[in-house]
N, C-alpha and C. Protein backbone atom coordinates (compact mmCIF):
# COMPACT_ATOMS: atom_id res chain seq x y z
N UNK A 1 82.59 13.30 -56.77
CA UNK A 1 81.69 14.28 -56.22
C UNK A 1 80.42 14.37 -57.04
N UNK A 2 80.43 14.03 -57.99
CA UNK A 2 79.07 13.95 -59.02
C UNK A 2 78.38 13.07 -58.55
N UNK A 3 78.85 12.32 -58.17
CA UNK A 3 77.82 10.62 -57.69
C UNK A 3 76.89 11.27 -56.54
N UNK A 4 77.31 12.19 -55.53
CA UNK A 4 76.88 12.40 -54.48
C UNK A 4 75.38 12.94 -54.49
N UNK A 5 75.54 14.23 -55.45
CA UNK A 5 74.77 15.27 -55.54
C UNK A 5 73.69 14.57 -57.13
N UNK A 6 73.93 13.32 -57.40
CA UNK A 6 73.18 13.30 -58.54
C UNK A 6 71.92 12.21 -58.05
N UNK A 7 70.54 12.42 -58.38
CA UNK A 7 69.72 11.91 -57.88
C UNK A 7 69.17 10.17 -58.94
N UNK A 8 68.82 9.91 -58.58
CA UNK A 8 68.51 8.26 -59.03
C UNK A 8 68.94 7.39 -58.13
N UNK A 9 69.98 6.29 -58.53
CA UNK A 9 70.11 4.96 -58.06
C UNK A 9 70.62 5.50 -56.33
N UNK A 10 70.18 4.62 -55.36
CA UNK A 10 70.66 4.47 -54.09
C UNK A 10 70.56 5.78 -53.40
N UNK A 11 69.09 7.13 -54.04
CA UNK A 11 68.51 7.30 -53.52
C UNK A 11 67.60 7.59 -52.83
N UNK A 12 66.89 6.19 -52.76
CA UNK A 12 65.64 6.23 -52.49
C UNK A 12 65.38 5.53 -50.77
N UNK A 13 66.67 4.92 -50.69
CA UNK A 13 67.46 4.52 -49.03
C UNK A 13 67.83 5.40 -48.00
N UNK A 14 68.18 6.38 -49.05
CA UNK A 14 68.81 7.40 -47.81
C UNK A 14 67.45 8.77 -46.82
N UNK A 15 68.20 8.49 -45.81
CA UNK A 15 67.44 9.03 -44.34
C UNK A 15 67.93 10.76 -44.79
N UNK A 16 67.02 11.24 -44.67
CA UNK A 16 67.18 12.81 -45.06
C UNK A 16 66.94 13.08 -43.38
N UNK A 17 66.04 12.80 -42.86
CA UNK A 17 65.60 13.45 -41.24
C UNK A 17 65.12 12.43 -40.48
N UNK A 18 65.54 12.38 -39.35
CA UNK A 18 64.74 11.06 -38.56
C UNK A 18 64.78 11.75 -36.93
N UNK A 19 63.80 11.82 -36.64
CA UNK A 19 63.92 12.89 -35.27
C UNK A 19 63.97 11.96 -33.65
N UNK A 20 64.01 10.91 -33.77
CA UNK A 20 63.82 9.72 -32.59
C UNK A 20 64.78 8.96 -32.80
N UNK A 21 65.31 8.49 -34.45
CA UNK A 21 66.72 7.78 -34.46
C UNK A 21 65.97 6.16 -34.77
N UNK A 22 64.95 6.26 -35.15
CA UNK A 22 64.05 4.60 -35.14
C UNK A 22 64.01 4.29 -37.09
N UNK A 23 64.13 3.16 -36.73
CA UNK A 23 63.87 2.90 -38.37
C UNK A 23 61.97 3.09 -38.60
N UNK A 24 62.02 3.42 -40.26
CA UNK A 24 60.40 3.74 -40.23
C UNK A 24 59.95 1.99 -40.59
N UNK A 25 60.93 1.00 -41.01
CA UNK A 25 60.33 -0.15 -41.43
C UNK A 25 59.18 -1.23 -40.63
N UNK A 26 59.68 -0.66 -39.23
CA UNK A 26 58.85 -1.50 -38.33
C UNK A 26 57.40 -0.93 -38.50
N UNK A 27 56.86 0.26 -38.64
CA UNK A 27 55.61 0.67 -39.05
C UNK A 27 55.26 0.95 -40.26
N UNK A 28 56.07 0.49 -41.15
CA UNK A 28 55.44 -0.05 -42.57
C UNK A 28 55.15 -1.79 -42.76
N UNK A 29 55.94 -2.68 -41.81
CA UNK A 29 55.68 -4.17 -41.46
C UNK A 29 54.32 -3.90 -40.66
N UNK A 30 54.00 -3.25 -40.24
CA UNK A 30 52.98 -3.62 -39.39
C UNK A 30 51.40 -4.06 -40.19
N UNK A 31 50.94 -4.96 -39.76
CA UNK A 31 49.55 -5.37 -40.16
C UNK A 31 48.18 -4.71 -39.76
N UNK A 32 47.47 -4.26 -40.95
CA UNK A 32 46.07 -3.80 -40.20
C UNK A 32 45.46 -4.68 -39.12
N UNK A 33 44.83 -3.95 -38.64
CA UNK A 33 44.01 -4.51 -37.15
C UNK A 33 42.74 -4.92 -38.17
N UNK A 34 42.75 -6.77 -37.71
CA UNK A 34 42.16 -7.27 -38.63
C UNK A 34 40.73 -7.84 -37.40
N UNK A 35 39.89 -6.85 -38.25
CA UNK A 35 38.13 -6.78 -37.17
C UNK A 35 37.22 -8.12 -38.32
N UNK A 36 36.58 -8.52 -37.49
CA UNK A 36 35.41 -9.49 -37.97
C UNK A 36 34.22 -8.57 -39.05
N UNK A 37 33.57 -9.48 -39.58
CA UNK A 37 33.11 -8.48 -40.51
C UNK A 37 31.42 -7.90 -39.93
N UNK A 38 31.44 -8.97 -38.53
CA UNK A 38 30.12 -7.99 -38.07
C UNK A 38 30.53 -6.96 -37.24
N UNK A 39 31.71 -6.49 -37.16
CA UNK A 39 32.29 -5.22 -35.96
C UNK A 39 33.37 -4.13 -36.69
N UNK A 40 32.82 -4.33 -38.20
CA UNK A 40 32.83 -2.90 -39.29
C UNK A 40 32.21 -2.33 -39.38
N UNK A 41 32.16 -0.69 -39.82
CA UNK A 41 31.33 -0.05 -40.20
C UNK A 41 31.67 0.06 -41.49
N UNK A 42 30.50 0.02 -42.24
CA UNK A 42 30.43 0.43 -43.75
C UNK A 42 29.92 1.46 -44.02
N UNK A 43 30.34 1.77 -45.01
CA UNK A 43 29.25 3.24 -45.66
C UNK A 43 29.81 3.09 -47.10
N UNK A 44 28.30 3.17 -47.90
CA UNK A 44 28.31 3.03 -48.89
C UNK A 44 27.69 4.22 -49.60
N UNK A 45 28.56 4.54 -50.93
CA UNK A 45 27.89 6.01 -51.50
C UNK A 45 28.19 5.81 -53.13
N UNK A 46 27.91 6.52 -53.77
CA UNK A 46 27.65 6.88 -54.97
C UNK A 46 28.32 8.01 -55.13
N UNK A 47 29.70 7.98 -56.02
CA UNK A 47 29.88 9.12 -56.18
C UNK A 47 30.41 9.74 -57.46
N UNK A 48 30.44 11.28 -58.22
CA UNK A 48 30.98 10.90 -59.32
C UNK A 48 31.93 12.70 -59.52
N UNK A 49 32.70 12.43 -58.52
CA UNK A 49 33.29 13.61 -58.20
C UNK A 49 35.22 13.03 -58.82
N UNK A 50 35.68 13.42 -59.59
CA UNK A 50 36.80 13.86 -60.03
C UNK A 50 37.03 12.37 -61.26
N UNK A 51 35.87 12.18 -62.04
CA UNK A 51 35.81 11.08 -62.65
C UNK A 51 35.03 11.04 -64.04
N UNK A 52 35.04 12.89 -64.31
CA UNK A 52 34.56 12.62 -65.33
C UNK A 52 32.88 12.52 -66.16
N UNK A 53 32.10 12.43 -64.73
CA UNK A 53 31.09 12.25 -64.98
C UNK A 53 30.61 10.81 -64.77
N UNK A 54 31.34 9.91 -64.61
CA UNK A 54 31.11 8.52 -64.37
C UNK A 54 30.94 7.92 -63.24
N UNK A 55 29.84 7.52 -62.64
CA UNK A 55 29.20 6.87 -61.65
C UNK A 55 30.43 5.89 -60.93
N UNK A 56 30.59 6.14 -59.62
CA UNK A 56 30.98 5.34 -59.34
C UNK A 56 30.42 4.76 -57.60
N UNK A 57 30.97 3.74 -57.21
CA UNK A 57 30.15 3.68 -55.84
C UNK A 57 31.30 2.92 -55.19
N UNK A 58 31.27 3.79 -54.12
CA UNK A 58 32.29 3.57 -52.59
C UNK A 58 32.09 3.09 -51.51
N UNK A 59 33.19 1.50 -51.36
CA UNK A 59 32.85 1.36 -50.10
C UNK A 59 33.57 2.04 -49.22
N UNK A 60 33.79 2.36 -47.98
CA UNK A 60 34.72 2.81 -47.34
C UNK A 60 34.29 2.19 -46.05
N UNK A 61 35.54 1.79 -44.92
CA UNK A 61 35.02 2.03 -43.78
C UNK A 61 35.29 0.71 -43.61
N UNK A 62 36.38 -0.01 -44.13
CA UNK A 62 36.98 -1.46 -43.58
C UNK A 62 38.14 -1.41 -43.08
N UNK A 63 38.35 -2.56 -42.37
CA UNK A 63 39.61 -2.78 -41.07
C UNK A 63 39.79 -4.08 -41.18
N UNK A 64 40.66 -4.29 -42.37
CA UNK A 64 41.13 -5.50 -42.83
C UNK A 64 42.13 -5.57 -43.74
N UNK A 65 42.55 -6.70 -43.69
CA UNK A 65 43.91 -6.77 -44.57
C UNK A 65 43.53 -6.23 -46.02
N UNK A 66 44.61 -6.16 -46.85
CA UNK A 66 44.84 -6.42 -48.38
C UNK A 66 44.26 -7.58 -49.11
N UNK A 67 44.40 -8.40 -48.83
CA UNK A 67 43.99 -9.83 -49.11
C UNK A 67 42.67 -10.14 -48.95
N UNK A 68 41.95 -9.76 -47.80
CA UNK A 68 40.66 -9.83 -47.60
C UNK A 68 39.68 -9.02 -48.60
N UNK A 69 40.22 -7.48 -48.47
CA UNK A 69 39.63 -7.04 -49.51
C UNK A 69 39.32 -7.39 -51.19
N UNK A 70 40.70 -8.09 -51.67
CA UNK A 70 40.58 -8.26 -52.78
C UNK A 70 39.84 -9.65 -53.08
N UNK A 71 39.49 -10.37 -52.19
CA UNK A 71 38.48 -11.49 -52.36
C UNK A 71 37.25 -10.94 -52.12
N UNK A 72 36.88 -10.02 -51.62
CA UNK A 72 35.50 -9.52 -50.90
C UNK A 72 35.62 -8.98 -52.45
N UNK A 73 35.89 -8.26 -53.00
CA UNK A 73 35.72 -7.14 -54.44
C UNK A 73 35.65 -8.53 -55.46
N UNK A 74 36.56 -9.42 -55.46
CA UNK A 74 36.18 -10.24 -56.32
C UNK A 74 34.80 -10.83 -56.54
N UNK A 75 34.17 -11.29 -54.97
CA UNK A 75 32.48 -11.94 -54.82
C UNK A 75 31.53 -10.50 -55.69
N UNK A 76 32.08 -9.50 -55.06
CA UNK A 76 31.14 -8.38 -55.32
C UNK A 76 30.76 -7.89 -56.73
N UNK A 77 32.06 -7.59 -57.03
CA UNK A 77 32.04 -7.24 -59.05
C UNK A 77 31.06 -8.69 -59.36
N UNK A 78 31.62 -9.89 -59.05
CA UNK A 78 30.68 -10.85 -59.70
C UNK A 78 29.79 -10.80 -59.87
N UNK A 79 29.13 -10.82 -58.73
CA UNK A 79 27.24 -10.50 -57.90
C UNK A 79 26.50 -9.28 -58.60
N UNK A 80 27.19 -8.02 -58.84
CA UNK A 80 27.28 -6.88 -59.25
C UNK A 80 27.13 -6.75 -61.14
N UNK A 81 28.00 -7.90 -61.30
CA UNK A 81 28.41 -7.89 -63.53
C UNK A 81 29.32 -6.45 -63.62
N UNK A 82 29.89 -5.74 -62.98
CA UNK A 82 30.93 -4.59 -62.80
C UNK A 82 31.98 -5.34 -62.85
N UNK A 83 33.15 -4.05 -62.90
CA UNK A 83 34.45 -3.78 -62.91
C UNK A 83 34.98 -3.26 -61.31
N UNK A 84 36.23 -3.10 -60.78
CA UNK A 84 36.05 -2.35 -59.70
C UNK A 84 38.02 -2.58 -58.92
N UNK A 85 37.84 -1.90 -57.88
CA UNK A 85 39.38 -2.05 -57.96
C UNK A 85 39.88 -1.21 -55.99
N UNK A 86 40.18 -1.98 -55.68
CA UNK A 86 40.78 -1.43 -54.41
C UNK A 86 41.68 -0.64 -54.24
N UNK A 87 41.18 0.74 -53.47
CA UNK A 87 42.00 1.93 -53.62
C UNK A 87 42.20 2.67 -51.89
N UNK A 88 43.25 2.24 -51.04
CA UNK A 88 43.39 3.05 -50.29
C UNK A 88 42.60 2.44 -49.22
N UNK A 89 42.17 1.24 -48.82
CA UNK A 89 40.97 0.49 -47.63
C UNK A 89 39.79 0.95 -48.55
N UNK A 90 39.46 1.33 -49.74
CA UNK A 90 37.96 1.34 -50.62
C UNK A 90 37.65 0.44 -51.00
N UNK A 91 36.80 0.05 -51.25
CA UNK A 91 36.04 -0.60 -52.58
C UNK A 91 35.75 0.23 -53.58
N UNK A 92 35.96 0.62 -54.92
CA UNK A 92 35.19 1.13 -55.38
C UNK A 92 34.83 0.17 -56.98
N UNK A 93 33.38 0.51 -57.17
CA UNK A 93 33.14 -0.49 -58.15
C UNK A 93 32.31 0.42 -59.04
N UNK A 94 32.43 0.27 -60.75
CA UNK A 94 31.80 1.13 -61.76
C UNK A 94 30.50 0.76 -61.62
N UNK A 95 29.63 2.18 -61.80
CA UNK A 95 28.55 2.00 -61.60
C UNK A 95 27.73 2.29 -60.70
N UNK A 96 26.05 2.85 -60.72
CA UNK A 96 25.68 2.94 -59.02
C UNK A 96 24.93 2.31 -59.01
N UNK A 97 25.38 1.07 -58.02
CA UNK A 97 24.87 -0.07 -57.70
C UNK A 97 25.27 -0.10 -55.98
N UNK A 98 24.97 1.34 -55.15
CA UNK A 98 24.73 1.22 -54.01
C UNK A 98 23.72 0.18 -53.10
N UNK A 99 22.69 0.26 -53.55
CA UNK A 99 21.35 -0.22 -53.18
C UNK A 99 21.71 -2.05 -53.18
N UNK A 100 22.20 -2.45 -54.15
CA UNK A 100 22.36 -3.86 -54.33
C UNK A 100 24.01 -3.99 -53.53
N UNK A 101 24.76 -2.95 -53.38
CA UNK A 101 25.84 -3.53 -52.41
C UNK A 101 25.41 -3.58 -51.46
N UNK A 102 24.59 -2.72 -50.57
CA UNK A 102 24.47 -2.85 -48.88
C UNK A 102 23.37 -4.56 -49.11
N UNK A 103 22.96 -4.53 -49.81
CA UNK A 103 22.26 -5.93 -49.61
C UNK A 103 23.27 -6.92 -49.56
N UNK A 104 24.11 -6.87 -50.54
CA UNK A 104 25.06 -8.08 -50.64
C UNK A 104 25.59 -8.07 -49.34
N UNK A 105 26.46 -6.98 -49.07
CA UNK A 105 27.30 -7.19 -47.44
C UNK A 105 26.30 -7.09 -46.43
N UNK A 106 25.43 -6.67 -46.55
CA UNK A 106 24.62 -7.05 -44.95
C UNK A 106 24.39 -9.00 -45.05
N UNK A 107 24.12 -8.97 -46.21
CA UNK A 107 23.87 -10.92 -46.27
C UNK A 107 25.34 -11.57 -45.87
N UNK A 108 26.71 -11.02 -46.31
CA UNK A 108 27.63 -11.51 -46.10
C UNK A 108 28.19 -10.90 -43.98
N UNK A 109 27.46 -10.08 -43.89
CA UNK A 109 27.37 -10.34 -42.01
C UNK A 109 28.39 -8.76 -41.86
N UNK A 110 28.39 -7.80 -42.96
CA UNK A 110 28.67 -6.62 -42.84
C UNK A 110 27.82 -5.55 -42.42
N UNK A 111 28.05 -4.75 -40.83
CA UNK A 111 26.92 -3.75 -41.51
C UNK A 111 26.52 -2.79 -41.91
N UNK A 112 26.60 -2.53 -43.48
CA UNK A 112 26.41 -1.63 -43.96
C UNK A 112 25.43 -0.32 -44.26
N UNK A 113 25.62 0.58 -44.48
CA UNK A 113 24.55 1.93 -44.83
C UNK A 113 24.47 2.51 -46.00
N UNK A 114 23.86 3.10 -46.40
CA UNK A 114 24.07 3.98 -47.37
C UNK A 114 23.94 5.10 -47.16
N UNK A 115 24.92 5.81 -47.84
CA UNK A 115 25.13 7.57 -47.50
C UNK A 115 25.57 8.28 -48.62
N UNK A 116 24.98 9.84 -48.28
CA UNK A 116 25.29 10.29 -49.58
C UNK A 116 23.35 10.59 -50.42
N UNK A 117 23.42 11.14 -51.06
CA UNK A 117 22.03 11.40 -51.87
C UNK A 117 21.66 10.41 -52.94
């Protein structure tokens, strides 16, 4: 009876509530809806809200895989001489270097904006 009520191993499997009776795995397999990169919207900002004081700049506003992103952030930090790190469908990269991202992705066939002050 201890095994049951004690939390750790085997359970992190178990179904507490399921109201339809469906497994949730089929909509965690599922793949983003993967759009071309001229039929994104971008928006690009500068922001430095829960960070300390440290500049940072956001992409947001892509519809693409995992994989895509982290090659797109790789060209960018390069182009950029930053650091930067994919968070959640973001870009975000140290630094405000808004102005020189919407250039980069509009050249790479994104089209981007800038927003924000």
């Amino acid at each position: 009876m201890g095994d049951r009520n004690r939390k750790g191993k085997g359970s992190k499997n178990r179904v507490v509530y399921s109201e339809f009776g469906g497994s949730s795995d089929e909509a965690l397999e599922r793949s983003p809806v993967e759009l071309s990169p001229s039929e994104q919207k971008l928006r690009v900002q500068a922001s430095r809200k829960g960070r300390g004081g440290k500049t940072v700049t956001v992409v947001s506003g892509f519809q693409c895989g995992p994989d895509t992103l982290k090659d797109l952030l790789k060209k960018l930090k390069a182009q950029c001489g930053t650091g930067g790190t994919v968070k959640d469908d973001t870009l975000e990269l140290q630094g405000d270097c808004a102005d020189q991202l919407v250039k980069l992705l509009v050249a790479q066939g994104y089209p981007a904006k800038r927003s924000g002050g």
